[in-house]
N, C-alpha and C. Protein backbone atom coordinates (compact mmCIF):
# COMPACT_ATOMS: atom_id res chain seq x y z
N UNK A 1 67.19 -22.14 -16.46
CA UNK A 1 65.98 -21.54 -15.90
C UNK A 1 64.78 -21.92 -16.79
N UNK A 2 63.37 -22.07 -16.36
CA UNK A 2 62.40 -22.16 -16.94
C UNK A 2 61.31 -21.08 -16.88
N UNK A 3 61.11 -20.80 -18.00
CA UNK A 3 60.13 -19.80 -18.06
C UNK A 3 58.44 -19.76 -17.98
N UNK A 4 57.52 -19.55 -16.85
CA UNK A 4 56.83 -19.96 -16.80
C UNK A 4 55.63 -18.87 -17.04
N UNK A 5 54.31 -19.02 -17.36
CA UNK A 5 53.90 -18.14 -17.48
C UNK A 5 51.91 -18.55 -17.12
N UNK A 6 51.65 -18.04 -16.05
CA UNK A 6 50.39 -19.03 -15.86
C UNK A 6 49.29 -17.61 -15.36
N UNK A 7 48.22 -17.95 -15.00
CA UNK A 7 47.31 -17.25 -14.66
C UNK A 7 46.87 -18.03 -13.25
N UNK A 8 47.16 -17.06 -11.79
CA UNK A 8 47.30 -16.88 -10.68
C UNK A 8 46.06 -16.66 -9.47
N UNK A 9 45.12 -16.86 -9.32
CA UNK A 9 43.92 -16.06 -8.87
C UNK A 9 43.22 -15.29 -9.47
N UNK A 10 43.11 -15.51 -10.86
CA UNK A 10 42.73 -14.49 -12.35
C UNK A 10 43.36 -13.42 -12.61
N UNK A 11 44.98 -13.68 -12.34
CA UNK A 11 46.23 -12.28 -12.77
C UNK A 11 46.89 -13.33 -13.63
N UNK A 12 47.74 -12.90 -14.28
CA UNK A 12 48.52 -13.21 -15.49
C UNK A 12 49.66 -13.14 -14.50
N UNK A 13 50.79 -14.40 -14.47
CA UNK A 13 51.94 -13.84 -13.45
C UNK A 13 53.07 -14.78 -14.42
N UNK A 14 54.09 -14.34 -13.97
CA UNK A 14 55.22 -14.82 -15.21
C UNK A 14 56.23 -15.32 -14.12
N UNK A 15 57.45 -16.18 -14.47
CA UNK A 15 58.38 -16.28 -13.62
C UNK A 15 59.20 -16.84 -14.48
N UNK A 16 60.68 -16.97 -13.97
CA UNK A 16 61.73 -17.42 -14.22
C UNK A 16 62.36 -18.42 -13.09
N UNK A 17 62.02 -19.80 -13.10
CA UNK A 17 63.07 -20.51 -12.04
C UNK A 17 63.50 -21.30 -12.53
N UNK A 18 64.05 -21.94 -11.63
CA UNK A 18 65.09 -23.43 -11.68
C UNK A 18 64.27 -24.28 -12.10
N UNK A 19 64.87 -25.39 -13.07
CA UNK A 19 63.57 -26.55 -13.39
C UNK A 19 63.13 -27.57 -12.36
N UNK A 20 63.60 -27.59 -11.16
CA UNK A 20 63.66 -28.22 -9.99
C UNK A 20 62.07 -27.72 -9.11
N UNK A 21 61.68 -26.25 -9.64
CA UNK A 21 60.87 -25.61 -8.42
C UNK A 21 59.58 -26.19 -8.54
N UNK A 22 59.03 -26.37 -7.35
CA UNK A 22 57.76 -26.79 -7.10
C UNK A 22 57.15 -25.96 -7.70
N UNK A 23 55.55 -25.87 -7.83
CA UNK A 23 54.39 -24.88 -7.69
C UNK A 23 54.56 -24.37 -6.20
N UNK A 24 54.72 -25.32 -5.23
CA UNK A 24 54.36 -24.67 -3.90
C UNK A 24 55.67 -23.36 -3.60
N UNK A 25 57.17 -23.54 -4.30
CA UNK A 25 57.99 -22.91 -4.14
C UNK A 25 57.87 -21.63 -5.06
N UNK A 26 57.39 -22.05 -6.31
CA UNK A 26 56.77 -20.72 -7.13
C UNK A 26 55.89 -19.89 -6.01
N UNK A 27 54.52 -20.62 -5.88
CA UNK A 27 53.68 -19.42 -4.84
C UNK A 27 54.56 -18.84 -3.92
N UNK A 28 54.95 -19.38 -3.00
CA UNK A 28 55.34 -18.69 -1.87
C UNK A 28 56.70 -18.37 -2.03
N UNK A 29 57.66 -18.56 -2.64
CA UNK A 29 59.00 -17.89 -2.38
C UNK A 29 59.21 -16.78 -4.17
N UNK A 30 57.95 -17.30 -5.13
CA UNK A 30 58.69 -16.33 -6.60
C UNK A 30 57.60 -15.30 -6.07
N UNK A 31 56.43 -15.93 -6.08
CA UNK A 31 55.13 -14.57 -6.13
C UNK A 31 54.45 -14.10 -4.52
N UNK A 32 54.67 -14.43 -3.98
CA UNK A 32 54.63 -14.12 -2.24
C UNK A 32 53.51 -14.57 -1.46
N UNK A 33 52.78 -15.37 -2.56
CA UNK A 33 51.57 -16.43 -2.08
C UNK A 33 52.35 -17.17 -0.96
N UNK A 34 51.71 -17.30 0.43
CA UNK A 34 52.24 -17.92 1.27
C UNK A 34 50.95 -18.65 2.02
N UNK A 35 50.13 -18.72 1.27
CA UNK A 35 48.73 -19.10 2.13
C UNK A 35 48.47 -20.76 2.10
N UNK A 36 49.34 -20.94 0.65
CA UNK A 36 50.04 -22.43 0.77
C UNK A 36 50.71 -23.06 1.58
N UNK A 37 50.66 -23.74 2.50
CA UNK A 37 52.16 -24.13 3.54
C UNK A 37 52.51 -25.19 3.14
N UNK A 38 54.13 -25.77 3.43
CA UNK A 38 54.93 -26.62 3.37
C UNK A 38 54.87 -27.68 4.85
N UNK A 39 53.85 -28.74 4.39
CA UNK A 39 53.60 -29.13 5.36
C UNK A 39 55.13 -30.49 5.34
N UNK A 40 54.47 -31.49 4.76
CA UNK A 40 55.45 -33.13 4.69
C UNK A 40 56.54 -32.80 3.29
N UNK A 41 55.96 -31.66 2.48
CA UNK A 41 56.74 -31.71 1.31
C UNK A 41 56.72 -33.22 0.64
N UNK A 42 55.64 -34.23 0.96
CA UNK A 42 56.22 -35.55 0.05
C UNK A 42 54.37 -36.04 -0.69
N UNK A 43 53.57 -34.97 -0.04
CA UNK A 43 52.13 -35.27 -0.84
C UNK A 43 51.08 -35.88 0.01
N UNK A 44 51.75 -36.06 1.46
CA UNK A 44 50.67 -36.82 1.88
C UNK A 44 49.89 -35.66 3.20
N UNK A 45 50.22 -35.02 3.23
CA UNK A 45 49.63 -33.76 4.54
C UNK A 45 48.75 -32.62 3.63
N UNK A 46 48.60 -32.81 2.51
CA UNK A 46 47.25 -31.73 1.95
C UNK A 46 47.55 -30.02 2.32
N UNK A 47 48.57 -29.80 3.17
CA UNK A 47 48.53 -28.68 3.70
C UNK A 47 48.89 -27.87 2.52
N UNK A 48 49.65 -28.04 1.15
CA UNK A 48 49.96 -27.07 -0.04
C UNK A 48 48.82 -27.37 -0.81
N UNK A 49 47.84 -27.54 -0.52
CA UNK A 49 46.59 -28.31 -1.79
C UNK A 49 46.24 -26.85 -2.05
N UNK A 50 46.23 -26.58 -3.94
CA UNK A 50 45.92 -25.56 -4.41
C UNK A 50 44.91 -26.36 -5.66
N UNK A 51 44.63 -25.47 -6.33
CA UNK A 51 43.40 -25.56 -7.35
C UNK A 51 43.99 -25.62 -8.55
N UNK A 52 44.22 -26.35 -9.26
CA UNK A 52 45.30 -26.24 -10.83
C UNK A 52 43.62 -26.44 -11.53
N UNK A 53 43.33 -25.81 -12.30
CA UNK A 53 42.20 -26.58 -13.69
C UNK A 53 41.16 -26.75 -13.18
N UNK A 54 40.65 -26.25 -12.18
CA UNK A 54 39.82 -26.92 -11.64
C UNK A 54 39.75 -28.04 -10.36
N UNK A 55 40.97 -28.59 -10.75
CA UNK A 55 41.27 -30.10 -9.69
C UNK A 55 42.17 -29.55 -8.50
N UNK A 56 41.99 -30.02 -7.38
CA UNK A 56 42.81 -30.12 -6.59
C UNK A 56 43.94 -31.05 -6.32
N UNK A 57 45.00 -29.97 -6.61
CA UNK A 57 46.81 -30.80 -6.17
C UNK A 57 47.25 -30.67 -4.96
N UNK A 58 48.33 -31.50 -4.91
CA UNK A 58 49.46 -31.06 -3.80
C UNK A 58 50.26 -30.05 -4.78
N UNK A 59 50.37 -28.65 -4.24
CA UNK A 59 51.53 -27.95 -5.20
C UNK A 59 53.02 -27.99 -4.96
N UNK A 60 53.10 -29.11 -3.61
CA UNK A 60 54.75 -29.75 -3.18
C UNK A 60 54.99 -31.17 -4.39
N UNK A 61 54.18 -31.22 -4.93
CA UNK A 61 54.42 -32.27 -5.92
C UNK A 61 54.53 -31.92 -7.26
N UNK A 62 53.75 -30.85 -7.72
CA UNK A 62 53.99 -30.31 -9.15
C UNK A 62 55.25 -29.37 -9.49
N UNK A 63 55.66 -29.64 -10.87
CA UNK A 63 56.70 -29.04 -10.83
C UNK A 63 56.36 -27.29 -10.96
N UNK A 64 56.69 -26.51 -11.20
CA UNK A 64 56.11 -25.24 -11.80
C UNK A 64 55.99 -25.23 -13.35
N UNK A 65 57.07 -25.56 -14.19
CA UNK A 65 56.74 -25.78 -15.60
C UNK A 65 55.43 -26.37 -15.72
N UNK A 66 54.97 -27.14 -14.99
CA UNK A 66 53.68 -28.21 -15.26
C UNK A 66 52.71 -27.44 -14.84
N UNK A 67 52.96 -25.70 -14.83
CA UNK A 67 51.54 -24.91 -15.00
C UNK A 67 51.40 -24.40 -16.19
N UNK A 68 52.67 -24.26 -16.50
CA UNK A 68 53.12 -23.30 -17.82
C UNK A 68 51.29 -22.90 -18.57
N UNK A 69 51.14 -21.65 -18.57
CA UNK A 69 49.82 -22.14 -19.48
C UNK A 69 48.45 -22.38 -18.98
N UNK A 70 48.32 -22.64 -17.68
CA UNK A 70 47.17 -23.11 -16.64
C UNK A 70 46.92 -21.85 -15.92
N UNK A 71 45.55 -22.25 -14.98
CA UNK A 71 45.02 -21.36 -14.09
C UNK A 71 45.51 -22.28 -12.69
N UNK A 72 45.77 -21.67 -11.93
CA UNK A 72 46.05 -21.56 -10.67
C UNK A 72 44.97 -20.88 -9.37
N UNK A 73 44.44 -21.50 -8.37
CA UNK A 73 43.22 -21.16 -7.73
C UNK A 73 43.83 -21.60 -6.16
N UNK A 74 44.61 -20.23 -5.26
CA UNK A 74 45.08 -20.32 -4.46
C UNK A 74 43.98 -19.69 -2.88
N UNK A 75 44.51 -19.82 -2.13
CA UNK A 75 43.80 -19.57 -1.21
C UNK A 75 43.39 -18.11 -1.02
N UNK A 76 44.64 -17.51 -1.58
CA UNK A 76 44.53 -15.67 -1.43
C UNK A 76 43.31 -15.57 -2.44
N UNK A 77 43.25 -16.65 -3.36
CA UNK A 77 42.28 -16.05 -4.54
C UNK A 77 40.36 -16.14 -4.23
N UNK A 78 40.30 -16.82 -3.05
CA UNK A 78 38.87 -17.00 -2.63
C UNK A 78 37.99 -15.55 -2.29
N UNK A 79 38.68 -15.19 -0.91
CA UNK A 79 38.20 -13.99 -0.55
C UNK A 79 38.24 -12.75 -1.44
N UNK A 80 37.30 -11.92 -1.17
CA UNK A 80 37.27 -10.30 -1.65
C UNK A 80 37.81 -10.15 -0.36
N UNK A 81 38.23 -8.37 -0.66
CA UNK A 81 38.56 -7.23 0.21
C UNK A 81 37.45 -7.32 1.11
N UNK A 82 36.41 -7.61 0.83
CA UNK A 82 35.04 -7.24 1.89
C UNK A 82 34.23 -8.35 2.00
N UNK A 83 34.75 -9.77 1.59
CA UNK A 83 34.05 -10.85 1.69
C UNK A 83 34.59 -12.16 2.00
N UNK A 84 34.28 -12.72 2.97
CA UNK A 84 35.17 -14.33 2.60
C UNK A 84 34.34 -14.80 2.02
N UNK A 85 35.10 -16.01 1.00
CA UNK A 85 33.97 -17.33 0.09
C UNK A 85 33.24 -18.23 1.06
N UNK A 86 31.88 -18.39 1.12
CA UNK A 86 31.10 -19.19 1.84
C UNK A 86 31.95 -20.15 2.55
N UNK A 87 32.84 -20.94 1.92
CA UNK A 87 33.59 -21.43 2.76
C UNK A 87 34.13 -21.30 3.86
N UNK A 88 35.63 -20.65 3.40
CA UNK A 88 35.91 -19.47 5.00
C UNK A 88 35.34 -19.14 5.92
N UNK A 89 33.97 -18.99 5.47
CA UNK A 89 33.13 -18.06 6.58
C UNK A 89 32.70 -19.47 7.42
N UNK A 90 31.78 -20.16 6.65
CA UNK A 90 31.48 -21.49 7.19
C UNK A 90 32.44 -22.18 8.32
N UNK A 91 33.65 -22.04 7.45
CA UNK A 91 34.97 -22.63 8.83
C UNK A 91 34.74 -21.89 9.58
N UNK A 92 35.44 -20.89 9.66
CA UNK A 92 34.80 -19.72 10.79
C UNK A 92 33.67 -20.02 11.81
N UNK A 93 32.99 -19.79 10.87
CA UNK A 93 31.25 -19.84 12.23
C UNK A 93 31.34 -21.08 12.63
N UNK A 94 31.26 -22.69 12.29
CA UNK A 94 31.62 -23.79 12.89
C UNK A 94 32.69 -23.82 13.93
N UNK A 95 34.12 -22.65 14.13
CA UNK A 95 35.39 -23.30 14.83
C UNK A 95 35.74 -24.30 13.78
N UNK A 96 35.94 -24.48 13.26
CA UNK A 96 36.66 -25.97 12.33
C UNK A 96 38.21 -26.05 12.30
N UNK A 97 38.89 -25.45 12.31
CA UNK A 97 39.85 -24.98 12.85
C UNK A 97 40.80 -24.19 13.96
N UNK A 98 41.46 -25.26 14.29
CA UNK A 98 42.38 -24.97 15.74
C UNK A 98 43.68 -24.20 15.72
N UNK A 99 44.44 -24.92 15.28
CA UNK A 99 45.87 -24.33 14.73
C UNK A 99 45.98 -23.80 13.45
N UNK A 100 45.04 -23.69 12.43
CA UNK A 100 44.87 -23.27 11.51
C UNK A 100 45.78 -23.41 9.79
N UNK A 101 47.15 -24.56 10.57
CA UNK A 101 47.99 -24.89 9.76
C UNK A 101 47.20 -25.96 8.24
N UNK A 102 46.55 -26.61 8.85
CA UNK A 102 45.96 -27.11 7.52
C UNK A 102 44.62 -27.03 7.06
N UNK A 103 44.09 -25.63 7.21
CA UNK A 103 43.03 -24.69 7.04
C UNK A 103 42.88 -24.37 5.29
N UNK A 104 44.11 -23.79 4.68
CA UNK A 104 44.07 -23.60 3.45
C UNK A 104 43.94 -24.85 2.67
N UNK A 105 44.72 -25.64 2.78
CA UNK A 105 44.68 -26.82 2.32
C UNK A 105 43.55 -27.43 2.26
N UNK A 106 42.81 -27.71 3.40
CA UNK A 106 41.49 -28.56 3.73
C UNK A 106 40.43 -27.20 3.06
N UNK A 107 40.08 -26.26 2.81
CA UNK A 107 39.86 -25.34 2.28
C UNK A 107 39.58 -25.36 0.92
N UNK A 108 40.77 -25.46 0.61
CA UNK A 108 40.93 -25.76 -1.25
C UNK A 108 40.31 -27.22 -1.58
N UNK A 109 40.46 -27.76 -0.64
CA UNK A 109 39.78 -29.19 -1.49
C UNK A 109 38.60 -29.13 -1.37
N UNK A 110 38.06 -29.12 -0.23
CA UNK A 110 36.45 -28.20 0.01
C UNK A 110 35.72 -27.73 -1.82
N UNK A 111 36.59 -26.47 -1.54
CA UNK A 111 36.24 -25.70 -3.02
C UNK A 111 36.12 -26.60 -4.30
N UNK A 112 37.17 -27.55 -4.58
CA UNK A 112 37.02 -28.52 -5.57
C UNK A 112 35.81 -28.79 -5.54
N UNK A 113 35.51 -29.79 -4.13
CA UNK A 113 34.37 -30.85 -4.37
C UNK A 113 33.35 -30.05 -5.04
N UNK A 114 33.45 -28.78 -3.90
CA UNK A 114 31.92 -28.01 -3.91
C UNK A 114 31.56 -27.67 -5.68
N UNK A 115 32.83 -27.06 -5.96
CA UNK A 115 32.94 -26.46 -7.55
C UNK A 115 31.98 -28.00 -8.73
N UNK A 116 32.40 -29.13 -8.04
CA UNK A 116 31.90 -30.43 -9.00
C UNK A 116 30.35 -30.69 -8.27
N UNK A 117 30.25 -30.76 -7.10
CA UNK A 117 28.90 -30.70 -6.26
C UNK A 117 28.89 -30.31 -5.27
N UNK A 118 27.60 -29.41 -6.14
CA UNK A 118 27.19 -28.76 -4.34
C UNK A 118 26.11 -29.25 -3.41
N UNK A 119 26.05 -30.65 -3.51
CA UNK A 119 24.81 -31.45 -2.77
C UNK A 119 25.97 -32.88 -2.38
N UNK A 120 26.85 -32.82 -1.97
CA UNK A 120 27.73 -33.74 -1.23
C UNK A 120 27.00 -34.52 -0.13
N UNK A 121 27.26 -35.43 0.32
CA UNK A 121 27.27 -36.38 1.37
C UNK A 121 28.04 -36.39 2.08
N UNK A 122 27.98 -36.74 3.28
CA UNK A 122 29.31 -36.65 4.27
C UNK A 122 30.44 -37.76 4.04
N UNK A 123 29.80 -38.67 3.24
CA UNK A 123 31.10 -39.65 2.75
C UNK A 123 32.11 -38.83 1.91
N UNK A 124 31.16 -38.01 0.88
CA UNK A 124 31.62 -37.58 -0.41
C UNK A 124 32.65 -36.21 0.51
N UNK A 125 32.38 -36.19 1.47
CA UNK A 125 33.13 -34.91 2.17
C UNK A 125 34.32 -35.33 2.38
N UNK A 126 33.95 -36.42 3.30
CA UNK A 126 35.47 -37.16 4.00
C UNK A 126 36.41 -37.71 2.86
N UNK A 127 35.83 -38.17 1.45
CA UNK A 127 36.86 -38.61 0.60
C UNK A 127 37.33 -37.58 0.32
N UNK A 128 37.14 -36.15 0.10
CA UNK A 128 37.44 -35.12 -0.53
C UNK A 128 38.70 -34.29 0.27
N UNK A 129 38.29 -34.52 1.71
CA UNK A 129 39.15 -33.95 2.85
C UNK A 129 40.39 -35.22 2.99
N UNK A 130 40.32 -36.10 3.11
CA UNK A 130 41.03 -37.76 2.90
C UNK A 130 42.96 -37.42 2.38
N UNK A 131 42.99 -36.22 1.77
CA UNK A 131 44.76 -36.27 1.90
C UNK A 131 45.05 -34.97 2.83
N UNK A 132 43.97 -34.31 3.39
CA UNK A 132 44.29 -33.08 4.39
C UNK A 132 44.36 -33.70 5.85
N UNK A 133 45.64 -34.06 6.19
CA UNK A 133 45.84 -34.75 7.58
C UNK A 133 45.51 -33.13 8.57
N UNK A 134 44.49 -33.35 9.74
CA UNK A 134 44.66 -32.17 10.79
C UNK A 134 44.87 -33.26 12.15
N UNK A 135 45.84 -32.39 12.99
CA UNK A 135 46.27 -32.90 13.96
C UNK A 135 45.65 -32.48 15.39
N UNK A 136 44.74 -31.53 14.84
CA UNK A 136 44.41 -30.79 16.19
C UNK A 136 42.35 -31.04 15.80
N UNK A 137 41.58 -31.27 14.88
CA UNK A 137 40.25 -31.11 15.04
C UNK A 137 40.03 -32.73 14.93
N UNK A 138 38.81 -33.34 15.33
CA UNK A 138 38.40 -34.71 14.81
C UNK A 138 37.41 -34.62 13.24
N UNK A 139 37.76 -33.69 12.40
CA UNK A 139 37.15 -33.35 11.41
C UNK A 139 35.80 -33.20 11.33
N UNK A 140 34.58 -33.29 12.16
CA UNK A 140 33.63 -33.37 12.41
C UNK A 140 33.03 -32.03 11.85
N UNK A 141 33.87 -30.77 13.10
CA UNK A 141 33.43 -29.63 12.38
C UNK A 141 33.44 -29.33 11.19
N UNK A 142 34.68 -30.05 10.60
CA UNK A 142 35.06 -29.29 9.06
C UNK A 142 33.93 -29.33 8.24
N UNK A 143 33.52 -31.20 8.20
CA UNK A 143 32.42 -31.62 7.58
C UNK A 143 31.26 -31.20 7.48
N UNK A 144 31.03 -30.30 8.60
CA UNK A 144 29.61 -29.58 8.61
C UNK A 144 29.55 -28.40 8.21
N UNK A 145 30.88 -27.81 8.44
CA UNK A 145 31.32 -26.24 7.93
C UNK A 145 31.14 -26.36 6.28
N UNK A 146 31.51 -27.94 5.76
CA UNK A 146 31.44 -27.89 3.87
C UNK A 146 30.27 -28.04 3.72
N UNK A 147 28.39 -28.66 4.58
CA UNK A 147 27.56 -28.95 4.58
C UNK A 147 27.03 -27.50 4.38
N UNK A 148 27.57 -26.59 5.32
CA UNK A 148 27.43 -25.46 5.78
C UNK A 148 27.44 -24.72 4.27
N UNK A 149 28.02 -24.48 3.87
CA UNK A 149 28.97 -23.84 2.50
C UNK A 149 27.86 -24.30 1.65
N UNK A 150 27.83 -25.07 1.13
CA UNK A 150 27.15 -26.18 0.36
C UNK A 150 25.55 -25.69 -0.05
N UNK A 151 25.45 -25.49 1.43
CA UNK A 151 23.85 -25.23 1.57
C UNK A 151 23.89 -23.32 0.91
N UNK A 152 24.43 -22.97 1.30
CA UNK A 152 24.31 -21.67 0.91
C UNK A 152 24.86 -21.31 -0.65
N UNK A 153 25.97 -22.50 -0.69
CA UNK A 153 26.13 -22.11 -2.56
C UNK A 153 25.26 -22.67 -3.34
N UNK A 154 24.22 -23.53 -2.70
CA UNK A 154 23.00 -23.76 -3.46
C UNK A 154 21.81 -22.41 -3.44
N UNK A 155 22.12 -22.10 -2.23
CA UNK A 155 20.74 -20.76 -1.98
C UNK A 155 21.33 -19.88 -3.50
N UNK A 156 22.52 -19.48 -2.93
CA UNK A 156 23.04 -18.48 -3.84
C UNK A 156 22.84 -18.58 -5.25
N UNK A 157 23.12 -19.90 -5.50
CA UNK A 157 22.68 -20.22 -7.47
C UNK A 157 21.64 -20.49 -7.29
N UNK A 158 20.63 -21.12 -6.98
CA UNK A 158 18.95 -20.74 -6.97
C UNK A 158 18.70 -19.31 -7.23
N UNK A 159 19.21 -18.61 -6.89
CA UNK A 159 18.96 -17.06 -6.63
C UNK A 159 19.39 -16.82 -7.53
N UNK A 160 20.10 -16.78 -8.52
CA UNK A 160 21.12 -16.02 -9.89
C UNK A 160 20.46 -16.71 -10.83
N UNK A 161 19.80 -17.96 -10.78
CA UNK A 161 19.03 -19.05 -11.87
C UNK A 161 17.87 -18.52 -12.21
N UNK A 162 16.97 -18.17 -10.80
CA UNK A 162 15.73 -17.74 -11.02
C UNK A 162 15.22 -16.79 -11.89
N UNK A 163 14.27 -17.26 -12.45
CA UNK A 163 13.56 -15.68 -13.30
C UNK A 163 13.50 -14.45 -12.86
């Protein structure tokens, strides 16, 4: 067994598994994070994309030892009780999502870019969205829903900057 011990959505969470287990199998089957899905399991469907460090992974590709020690930035961890993150909401009010299966995923990478810039281009969008395969939108909405986001996490830090 490996003993792991990482920080979760800003909780301290501990585990004990097999040295075999994913991150994506840690979230959802040790700690009950399920907002991750198991899309291709092989890295190329974006649908487990979580937030390690800052960066966005596939968490069907990392092992769990390979948090040991790290922050972890899952989908449960965006929203408050009484708020979704500009994001969310943005998907939301656009429709950007149909079936909603690769929502978290395309979501979390969103958050990356935005977290590195929040004045993106729609190229800089589509590379960012580029391992989140959706089968049901022509990504169009998504792209405007992160434009969407974008624009308002700029209002928002203008506003906290100001004198």
């Amino acid at each position: 067994m490996t003993d792991v011990v990482l920080r979760v959505n800003g909780r301290e969470r501990k585990a004990s598994v097999p040295p075999e287990t994913t991150l994506l199998q840690l979230l959802r089957e040790h700690l009950g994070l399920t907002g991750s899905k198991l899309g291709c399991d092989v890295g190329d469907c974006g649908a487990c994309t979580v937030i390690v460090d800052g960066k966005a992974v596939n968490s069907c590709l990392m092992l769990a030892g390979q948090v040991d020690g790290r922050e972890v930035l899952t989908i449960e961890g965006l929203a408050t009780r009484d708020r979704l993150h500009p994001i969310q909401r943005a998907f939301e009010e656009r429709a950007s999502l149909q079936c909603g299966f690769c929502g978290p995923g395309s979501i979390m990478s969103a958050k990356a870019l935005l977290d590195e810039n929040l004045d993106p281009t729609p190229q800089e969008i589509r590379d960012a969205l580029a391992g989140n395969l959706c089968r049901c939108t022509g990504y169009t909405k998504m792209i405007e829903a992160i434009q969407d986001a974008a624009r308002e996490l700029r209002t928002e830090k203008s506003a906290r900057t100001a004198p």
